[in-house]
PDB file of N, CA and C in Angstrom:
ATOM      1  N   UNK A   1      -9.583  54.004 -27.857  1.00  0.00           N
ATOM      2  CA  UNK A   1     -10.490  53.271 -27.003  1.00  0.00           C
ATOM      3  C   UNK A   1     -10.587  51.800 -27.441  1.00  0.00           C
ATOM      4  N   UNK A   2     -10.847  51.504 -28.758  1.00  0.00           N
ATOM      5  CA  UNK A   2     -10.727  50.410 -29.214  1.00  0.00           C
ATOM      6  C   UNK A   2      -9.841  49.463 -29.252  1.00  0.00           C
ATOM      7  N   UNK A   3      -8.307  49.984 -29.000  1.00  0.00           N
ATOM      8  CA  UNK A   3      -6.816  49.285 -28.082  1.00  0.00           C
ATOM      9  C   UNK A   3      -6.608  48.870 -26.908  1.00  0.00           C
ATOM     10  N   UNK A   4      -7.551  49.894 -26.488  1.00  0.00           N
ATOM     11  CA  UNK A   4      -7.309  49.967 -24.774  1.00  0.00           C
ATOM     12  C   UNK A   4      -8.515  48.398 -24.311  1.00  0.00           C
ATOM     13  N   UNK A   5      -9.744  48.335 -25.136  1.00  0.00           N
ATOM     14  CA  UNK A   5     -11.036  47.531 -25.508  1.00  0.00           C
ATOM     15  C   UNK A   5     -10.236  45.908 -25.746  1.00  0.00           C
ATOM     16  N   UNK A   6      -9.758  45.851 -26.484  1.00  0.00           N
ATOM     17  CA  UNK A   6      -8.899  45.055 -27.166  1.00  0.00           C
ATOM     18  C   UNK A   6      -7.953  44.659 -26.488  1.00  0.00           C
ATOM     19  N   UNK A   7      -7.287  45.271 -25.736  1.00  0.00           N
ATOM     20  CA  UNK A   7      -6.021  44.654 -24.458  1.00  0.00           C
ATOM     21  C   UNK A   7      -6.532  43.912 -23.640  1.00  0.00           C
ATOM     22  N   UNK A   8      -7.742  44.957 -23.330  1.00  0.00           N
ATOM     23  CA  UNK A   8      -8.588  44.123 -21.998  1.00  0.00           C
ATOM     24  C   UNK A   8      -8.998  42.816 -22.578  1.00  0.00           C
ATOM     25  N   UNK A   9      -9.608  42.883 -23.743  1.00  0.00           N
ATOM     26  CA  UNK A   9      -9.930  41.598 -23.985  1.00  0.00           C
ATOM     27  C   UNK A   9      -8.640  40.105 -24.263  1.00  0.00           C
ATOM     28  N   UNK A  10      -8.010  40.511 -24.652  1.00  0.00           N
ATOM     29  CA  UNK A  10      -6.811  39.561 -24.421  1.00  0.00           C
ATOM     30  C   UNK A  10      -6.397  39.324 -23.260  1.00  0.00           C
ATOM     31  N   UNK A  11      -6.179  40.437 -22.107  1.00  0.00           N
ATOM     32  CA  UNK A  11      -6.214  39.919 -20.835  1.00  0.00           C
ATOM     33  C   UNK A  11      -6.851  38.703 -20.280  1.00  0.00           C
ATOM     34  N   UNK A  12      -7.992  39.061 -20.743  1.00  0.00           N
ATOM     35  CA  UNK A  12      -9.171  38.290 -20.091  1.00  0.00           C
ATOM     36  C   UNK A  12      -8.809  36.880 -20.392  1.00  0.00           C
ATOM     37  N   UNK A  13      -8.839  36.898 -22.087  1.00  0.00           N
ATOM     38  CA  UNK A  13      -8.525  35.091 -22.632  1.00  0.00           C
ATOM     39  C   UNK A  13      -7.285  34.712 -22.037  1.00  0.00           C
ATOM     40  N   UNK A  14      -6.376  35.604 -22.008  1.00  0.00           N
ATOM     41  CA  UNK A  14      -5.521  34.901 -20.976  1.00  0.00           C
ATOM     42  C   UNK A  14      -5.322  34.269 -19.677  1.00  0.00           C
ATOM     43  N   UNK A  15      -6.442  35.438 -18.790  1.00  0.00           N
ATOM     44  CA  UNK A  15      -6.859  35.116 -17.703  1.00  0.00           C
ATOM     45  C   UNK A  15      -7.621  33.975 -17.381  1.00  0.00           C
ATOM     46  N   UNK A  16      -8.127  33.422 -18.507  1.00  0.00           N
ATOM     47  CA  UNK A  16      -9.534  32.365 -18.696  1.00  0.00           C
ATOM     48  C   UNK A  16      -8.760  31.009 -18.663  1.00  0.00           C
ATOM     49  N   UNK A  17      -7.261  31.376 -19.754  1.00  0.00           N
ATOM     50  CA  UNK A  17      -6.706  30.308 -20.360  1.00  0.00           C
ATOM     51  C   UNK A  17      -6.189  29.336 -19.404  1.00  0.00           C
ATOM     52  N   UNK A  18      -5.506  30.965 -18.448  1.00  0.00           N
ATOM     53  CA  UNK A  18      -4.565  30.251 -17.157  1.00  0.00           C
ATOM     54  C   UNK A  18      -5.644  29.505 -16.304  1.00  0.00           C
ATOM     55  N   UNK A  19      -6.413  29.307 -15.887  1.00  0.00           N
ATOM     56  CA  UNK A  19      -7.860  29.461 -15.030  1.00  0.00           C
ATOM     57  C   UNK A  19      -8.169  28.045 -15.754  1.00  0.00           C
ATOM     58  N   UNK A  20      -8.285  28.061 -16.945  1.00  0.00           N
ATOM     59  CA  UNK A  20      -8.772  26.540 -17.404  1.00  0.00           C
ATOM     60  C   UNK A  20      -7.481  25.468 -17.646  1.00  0.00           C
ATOM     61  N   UNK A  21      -6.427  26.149 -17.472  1.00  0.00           N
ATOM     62  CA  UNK A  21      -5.399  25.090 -17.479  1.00  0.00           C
ATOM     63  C   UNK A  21      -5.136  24.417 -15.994  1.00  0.00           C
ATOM     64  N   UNK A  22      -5.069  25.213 -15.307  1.00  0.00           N
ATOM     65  CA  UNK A  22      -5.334  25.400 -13.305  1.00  0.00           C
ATOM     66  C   UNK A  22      -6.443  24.214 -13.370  1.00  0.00           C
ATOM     67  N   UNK A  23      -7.691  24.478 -14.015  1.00  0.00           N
ATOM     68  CA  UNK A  23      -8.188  23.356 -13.366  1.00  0.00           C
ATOM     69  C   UNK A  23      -8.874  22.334 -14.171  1.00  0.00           C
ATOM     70  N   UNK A  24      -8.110  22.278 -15.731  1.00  0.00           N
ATOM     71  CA  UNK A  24      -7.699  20.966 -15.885  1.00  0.00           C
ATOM     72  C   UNK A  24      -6.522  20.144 -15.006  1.00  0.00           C
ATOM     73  N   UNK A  25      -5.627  20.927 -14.356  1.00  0.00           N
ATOM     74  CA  UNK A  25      -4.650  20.072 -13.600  1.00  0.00           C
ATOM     75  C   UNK A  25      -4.687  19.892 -12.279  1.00  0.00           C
ATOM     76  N   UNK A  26      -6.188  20.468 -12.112  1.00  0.00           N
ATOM     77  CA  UNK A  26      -6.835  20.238 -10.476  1.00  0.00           C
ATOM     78  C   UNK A  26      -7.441  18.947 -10.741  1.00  0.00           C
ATOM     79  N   UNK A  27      -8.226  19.253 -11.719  1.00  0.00           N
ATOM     80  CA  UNK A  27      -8.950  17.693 -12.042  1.00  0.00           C
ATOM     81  C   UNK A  27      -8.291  15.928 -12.135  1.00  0.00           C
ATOM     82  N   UNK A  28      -6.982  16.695 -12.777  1.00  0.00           N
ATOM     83  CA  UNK A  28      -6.404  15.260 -13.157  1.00  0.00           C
ATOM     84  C   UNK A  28      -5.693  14.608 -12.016  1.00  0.00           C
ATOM     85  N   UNK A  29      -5.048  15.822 -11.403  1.00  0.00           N
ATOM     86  CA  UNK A  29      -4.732  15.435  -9.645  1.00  0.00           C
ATOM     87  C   UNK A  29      -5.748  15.105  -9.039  1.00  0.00           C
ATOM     88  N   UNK A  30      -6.443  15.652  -9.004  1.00  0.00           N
ATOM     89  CA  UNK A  30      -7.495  15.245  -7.830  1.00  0.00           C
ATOM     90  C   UNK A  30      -8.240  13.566  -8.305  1.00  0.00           C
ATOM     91  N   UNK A  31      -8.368  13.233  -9.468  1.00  0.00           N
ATOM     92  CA  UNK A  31      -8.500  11.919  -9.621  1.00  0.00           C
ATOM     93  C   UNK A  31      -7.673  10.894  -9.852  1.00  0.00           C
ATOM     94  N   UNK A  32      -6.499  11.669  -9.964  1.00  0.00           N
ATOM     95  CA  UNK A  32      -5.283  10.483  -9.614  1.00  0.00           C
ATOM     96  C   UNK A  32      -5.129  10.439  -8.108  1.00  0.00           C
ATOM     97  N   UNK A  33      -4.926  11.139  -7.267  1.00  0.00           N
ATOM     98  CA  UNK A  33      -5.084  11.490  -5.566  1.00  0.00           C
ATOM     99  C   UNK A  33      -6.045  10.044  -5.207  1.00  0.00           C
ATOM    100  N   UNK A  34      -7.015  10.385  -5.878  1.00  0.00           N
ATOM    101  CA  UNK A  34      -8.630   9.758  -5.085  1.00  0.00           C
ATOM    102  C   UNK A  34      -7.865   8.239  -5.743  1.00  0.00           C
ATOM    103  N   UNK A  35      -7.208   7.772  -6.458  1.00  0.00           N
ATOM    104  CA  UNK A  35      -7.293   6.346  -7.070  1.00  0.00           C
ATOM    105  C   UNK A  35      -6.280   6.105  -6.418  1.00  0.00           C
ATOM    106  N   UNK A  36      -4.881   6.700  -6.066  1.00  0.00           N
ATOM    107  CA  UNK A  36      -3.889   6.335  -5.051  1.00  0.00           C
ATOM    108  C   UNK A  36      -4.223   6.191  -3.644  1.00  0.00           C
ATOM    109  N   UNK A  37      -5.447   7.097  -3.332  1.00  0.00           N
ATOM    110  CA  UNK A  37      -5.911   6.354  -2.189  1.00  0.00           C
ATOM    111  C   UNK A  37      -6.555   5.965  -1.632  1.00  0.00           C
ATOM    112  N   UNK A  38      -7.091   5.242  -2.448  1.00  0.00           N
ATOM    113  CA  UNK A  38      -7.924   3.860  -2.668  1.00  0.00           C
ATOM    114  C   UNK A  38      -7.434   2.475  -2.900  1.00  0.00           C
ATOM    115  N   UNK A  39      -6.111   2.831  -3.713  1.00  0.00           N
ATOM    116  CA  UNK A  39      -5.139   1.580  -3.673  1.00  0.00           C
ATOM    117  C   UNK A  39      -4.811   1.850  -2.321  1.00  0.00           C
ATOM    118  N   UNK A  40      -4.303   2.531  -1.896  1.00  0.00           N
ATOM    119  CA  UNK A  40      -3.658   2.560  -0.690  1.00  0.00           C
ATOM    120  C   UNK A  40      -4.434   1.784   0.353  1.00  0.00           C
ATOM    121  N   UNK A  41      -5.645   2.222   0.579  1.00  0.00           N
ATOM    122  CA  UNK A  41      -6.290   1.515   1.443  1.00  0.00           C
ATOM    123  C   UNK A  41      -6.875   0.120   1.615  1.00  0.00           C
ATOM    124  N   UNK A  42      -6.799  -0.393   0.126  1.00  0.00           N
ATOM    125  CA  UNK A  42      -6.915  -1.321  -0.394  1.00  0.00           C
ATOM    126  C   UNK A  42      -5.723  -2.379   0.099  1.00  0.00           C
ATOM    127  N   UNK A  43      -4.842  -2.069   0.203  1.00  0.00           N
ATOM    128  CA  UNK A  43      -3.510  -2.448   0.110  1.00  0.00           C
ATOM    129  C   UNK A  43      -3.248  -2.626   1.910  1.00  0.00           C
ATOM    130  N   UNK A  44      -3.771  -1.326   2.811  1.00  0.00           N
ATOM    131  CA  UNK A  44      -3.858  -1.781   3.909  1.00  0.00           C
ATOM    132  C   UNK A  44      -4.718  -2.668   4.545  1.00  0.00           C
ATOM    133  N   UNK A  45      -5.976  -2.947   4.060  1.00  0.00           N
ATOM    134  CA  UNK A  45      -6.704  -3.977   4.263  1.00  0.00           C
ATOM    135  C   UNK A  45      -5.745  -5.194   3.884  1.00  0.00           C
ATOM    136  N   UNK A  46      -5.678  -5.549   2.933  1.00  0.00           N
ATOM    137  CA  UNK A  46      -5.078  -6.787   2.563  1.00  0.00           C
ATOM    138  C   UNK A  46      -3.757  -6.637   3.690  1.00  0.00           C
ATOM    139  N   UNK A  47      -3.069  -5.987   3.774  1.00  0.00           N
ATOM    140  CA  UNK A  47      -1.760  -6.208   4.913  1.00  0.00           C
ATOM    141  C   UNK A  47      -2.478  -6.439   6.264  1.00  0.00           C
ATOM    142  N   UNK A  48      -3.737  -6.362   6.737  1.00  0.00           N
ATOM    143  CA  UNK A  48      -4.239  -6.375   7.824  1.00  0.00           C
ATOM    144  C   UNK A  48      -4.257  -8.189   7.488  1.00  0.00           C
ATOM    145  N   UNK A  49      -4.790  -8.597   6.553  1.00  0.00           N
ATOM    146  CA  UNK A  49      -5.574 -10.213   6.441  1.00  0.00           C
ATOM    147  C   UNK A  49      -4.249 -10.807   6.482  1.00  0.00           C
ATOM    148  N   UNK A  50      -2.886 -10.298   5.637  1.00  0.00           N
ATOM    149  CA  UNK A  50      -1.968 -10.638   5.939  1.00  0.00           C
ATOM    150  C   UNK A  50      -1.242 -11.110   7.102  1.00  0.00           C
ATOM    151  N   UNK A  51      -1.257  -9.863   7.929  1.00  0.00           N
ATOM    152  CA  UNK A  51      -1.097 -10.235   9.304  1.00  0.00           C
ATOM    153  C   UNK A  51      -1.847 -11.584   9.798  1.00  0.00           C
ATOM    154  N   UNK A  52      -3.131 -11.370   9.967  1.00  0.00           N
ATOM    155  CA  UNK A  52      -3.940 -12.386  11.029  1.00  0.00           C
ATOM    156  C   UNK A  52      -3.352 -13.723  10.165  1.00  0.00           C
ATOM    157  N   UNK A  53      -3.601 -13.715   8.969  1.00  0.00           N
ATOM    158  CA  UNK A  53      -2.706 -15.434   8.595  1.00  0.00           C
ATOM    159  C   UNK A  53      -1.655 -15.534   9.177  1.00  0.00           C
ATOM    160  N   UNK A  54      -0.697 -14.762   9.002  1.00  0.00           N
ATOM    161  CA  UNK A  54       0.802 -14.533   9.833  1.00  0.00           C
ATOM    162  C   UNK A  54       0.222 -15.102  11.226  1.00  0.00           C
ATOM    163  N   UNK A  55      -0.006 -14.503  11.963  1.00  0.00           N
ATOM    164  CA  UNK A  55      -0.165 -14.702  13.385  1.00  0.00           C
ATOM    165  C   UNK A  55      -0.980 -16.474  13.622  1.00  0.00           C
ATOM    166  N   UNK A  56      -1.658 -16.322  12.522  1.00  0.00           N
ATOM    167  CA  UNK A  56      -2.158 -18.234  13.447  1.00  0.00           C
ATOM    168  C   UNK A  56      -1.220 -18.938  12.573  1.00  0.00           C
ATOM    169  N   UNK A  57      -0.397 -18.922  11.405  1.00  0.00           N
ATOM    170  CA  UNK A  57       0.583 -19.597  11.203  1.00  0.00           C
ATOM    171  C   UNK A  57       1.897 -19.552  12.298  1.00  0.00           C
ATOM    172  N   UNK A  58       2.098 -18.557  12.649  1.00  0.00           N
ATOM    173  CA  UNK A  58       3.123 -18.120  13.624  1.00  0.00           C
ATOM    174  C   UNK A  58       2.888 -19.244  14.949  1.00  0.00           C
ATOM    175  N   UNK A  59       1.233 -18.959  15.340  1.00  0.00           N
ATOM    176  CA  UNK A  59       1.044 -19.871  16.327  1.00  0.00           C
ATOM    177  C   UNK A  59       1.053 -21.221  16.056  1.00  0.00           C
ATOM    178  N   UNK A  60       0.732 -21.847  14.785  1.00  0.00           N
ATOM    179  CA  UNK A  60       0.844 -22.938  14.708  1.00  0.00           C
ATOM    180  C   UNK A  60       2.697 -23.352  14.488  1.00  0.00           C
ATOM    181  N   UNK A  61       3.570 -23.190  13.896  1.00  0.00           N
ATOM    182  CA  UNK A  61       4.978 -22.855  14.182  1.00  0.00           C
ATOM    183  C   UNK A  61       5.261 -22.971  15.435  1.00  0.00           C
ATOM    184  N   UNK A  62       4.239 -22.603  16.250  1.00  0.00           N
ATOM    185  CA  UNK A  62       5.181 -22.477  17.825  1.00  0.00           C
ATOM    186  C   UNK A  62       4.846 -23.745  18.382  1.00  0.00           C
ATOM    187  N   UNK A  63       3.534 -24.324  18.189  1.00  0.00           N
ATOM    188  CA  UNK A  63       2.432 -25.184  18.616  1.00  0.00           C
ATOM    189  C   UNK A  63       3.443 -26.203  17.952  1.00  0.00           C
ATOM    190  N   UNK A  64       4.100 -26.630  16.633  1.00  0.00           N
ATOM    191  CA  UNK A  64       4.900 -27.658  16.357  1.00  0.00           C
ATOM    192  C   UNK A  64       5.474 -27.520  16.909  1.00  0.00           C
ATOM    193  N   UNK A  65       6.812 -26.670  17.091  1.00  0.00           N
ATOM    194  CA  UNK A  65       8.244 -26.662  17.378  1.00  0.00           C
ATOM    195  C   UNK A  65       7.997 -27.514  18.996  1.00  0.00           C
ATOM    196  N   UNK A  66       6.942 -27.155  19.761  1.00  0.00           N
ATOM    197  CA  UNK A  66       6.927 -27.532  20.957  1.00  0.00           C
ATOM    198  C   UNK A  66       6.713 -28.871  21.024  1.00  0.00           C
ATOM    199  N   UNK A  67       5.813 -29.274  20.076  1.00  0.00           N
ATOM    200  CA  UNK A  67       5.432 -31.183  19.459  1.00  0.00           C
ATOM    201  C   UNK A  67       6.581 -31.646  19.357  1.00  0.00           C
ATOM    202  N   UNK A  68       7.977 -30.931  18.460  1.00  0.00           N
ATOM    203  CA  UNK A  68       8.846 -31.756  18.375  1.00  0.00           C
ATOM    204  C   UNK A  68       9.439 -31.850  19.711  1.00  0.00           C
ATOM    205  N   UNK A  69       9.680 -31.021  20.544  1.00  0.00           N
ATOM    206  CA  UNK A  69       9.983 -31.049  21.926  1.00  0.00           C
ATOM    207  C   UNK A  69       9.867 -32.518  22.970  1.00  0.00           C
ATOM    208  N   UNK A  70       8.507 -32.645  22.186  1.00  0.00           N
ATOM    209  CA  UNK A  70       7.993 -34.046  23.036  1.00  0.00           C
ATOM    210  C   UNK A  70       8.650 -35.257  22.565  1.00  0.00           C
ATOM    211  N   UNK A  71       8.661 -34.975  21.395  1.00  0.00           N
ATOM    212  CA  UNK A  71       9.411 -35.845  20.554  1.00  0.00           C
ATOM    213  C   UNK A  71      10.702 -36.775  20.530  1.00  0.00           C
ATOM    214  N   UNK A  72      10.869 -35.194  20.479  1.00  0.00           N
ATOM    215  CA  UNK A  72      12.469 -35.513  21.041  1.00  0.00           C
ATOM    216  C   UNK A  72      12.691 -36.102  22.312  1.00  0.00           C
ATOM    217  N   UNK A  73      11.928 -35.846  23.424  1.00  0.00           N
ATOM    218  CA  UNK A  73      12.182 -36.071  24.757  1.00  0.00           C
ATOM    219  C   UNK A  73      11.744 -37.479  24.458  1.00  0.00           C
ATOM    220  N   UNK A  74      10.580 -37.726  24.151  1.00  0.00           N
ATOM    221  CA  UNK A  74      10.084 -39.587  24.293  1.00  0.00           C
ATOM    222  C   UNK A  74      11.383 -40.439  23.899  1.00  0.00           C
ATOM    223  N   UNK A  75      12.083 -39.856  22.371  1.00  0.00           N
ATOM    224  CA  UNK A  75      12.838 -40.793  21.906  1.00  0.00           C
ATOM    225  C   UNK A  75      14.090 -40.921  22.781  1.00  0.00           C
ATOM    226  N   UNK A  76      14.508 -40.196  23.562  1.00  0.00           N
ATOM    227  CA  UNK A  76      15.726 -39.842  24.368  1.00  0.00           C
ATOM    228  C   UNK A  76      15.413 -41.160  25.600  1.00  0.00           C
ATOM    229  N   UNK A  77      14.074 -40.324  26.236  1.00  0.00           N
ATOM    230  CA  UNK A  77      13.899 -41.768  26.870  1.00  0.00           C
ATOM    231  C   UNK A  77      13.931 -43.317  26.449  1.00  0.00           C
ATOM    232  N   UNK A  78      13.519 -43.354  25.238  1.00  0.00           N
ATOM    233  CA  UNK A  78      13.916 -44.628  24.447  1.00  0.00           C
ATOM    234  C   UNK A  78      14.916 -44.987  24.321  1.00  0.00           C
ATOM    235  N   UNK A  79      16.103 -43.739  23.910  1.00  0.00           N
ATOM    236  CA  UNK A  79      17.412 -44.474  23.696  1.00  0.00           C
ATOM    237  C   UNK A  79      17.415 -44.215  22.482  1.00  0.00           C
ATOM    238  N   UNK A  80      16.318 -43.286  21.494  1.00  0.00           N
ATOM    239  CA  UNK A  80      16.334 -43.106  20.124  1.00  0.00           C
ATOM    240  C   UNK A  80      16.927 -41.851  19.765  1.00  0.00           C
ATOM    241  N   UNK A  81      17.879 -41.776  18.543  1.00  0.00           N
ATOM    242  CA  UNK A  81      18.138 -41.075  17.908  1.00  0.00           C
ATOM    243  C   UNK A  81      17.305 -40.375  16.934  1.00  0.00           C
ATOM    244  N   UNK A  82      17.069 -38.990  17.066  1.00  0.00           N
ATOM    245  CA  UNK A  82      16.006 -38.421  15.904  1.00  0.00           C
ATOM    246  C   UNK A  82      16.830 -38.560  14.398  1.00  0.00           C
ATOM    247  N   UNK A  83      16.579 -38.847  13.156  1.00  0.00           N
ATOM    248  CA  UNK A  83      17.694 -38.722  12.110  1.00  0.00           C
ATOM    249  C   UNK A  83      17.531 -37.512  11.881  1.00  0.00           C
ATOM    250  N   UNK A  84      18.732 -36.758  11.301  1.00  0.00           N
ATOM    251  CA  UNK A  84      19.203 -35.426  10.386  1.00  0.00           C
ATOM    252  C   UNK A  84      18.624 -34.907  10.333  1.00  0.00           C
ATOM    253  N   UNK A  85      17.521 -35.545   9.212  1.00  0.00           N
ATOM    254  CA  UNK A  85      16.279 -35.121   8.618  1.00  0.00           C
ATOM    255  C   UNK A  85      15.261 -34.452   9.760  1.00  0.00           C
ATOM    256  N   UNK A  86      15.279 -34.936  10.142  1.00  0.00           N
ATOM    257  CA  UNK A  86      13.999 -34.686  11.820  1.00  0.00           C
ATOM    258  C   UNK A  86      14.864 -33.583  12.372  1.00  0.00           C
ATOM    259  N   UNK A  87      15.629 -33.316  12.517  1.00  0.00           N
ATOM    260  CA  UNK A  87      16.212 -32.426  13.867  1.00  0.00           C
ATOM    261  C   UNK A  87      16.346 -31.127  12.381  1.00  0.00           C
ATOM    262  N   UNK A  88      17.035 -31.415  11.472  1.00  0.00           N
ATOM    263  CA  UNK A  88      17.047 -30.098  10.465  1.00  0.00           C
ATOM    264  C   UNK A  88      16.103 -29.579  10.535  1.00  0.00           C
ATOM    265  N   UNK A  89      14.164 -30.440  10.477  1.00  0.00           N
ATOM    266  CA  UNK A  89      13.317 -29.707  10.164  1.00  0.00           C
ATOM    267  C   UNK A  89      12.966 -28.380  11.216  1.00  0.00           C
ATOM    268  N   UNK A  90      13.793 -28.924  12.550  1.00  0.00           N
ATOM    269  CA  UNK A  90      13.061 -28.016  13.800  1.00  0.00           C
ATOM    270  C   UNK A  90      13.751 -26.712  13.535  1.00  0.00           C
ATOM    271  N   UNK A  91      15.077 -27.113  13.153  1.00  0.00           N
ATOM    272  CA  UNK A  91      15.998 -25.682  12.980  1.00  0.00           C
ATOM    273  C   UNK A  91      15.141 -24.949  11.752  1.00  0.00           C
ATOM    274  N   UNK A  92      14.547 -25.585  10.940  1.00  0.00           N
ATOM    275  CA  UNK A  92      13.922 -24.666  10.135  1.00  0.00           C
ATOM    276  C   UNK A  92      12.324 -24.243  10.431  1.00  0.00           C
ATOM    277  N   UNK A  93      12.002 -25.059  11.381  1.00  0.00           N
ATOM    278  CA  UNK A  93      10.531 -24.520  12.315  1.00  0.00           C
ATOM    279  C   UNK A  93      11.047 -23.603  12.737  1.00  0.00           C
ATOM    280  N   UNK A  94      12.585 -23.326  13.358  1.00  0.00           N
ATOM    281  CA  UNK A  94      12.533 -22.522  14.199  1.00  0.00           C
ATOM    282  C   UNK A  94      13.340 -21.189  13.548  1.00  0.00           C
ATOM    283  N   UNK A  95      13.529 -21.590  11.925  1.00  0.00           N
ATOM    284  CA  UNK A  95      13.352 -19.732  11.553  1.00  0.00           C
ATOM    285  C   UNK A  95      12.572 -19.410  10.944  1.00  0.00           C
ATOM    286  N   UNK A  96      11.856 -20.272  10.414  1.00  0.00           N
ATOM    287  CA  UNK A  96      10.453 -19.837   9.746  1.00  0.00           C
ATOM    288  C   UNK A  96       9.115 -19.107  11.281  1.00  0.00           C
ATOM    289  N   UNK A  97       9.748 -19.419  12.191  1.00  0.00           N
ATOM    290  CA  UNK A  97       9.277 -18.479  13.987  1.00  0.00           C
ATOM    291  C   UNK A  97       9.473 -17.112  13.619  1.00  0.00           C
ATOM    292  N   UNK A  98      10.804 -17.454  13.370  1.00  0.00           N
ATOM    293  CA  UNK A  98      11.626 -16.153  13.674  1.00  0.00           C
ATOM    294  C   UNK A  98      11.478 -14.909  12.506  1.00  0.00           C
ATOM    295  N   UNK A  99      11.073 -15.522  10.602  1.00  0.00           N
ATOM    296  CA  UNK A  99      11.041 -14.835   9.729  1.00  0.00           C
ATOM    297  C   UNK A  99       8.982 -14.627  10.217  1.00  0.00           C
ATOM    298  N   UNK A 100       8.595 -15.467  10.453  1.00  0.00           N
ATOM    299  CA  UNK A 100       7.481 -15.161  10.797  1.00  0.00           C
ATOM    300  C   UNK A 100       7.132 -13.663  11.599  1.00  0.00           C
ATOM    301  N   UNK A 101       7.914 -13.755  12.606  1.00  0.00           N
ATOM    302  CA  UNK A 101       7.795 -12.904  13.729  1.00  0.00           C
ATOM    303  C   UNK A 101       8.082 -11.361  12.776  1.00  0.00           C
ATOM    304  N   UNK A 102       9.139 -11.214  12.476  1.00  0.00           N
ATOM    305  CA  UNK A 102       9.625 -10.136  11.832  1.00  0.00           C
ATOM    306  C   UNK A 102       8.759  -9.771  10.756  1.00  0.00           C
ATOM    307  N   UNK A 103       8.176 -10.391   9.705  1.00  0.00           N
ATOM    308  CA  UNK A 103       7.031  -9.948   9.132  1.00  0.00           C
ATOM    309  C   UNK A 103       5.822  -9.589   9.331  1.00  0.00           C
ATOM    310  N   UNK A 104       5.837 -10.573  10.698  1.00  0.00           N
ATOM    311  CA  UNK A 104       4.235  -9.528  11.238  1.00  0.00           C
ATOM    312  C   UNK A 104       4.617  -8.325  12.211  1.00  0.00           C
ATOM    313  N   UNK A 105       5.509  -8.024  12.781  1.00  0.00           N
ATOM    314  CA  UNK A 105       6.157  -6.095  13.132  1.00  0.00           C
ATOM    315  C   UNK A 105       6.338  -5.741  11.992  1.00  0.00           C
ATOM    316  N   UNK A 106       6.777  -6.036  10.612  1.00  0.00           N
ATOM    317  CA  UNK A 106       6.688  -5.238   9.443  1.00  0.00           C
ATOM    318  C   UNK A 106       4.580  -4.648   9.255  1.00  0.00           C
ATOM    319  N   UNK A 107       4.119  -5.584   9.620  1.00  0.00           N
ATOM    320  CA  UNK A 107       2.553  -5.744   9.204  1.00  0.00           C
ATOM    321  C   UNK A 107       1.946  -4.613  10.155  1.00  0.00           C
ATOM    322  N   UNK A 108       2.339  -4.145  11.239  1.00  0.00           N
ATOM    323  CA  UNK A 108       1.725  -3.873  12.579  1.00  0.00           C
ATOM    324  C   UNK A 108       2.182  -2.745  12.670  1.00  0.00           C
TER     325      UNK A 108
END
């Protein structure tokens, strides 16, 4: 009786052992879980603020490129040549549009 007493009881600590190892590793998941998603959400907020800068920089980008437009047209009527410098910058207004654009559909 005292074997049979004795098995059971080792069962048990075993049963206890598995049971407290289970949820020490419920615990440590479950508060690593809760802190990943919290960064996470954290992280989507900030990609949201991201965006809206994106978008009125984007608009302001468009709002130049169109200034130089005028620009260009006045000096034409003048008879003026824009230099290098001036006409390079539009080509690069006009991919900083374009890298613009594509980062805010990455954002969205």
């Amino acid at each position: 009786m005292n074997k049979v007493m004795a098995k059971l009881a080792e069962e048990q600590k075993v049963e206890l052992s598995m049971l407290g190892d289970y949820l020490d590793a419920f615990y440590f998941y479950r508060k690593n879980f809760n802190k990943a998603a919290e960064e996470v959400n954290d992280f989507l907020k900030s990609g949201s603020k991201f965006k809206q800068q994106l978008d009125e920089l984007n608009a302001d980008l468009v709002n130049t490129a169109k200034y130089y437009d005028k620009v260009e047209a006045e000096a034409k009527k003048l008879g003026v040549d824009l230099s290098s410098d001036t006409q390079a910058s539009k080509r690069e207004i006009d991919d900083m549009i374009k890298e613009s654009a594509k980062l805010i559909s990455k954002l969205s």
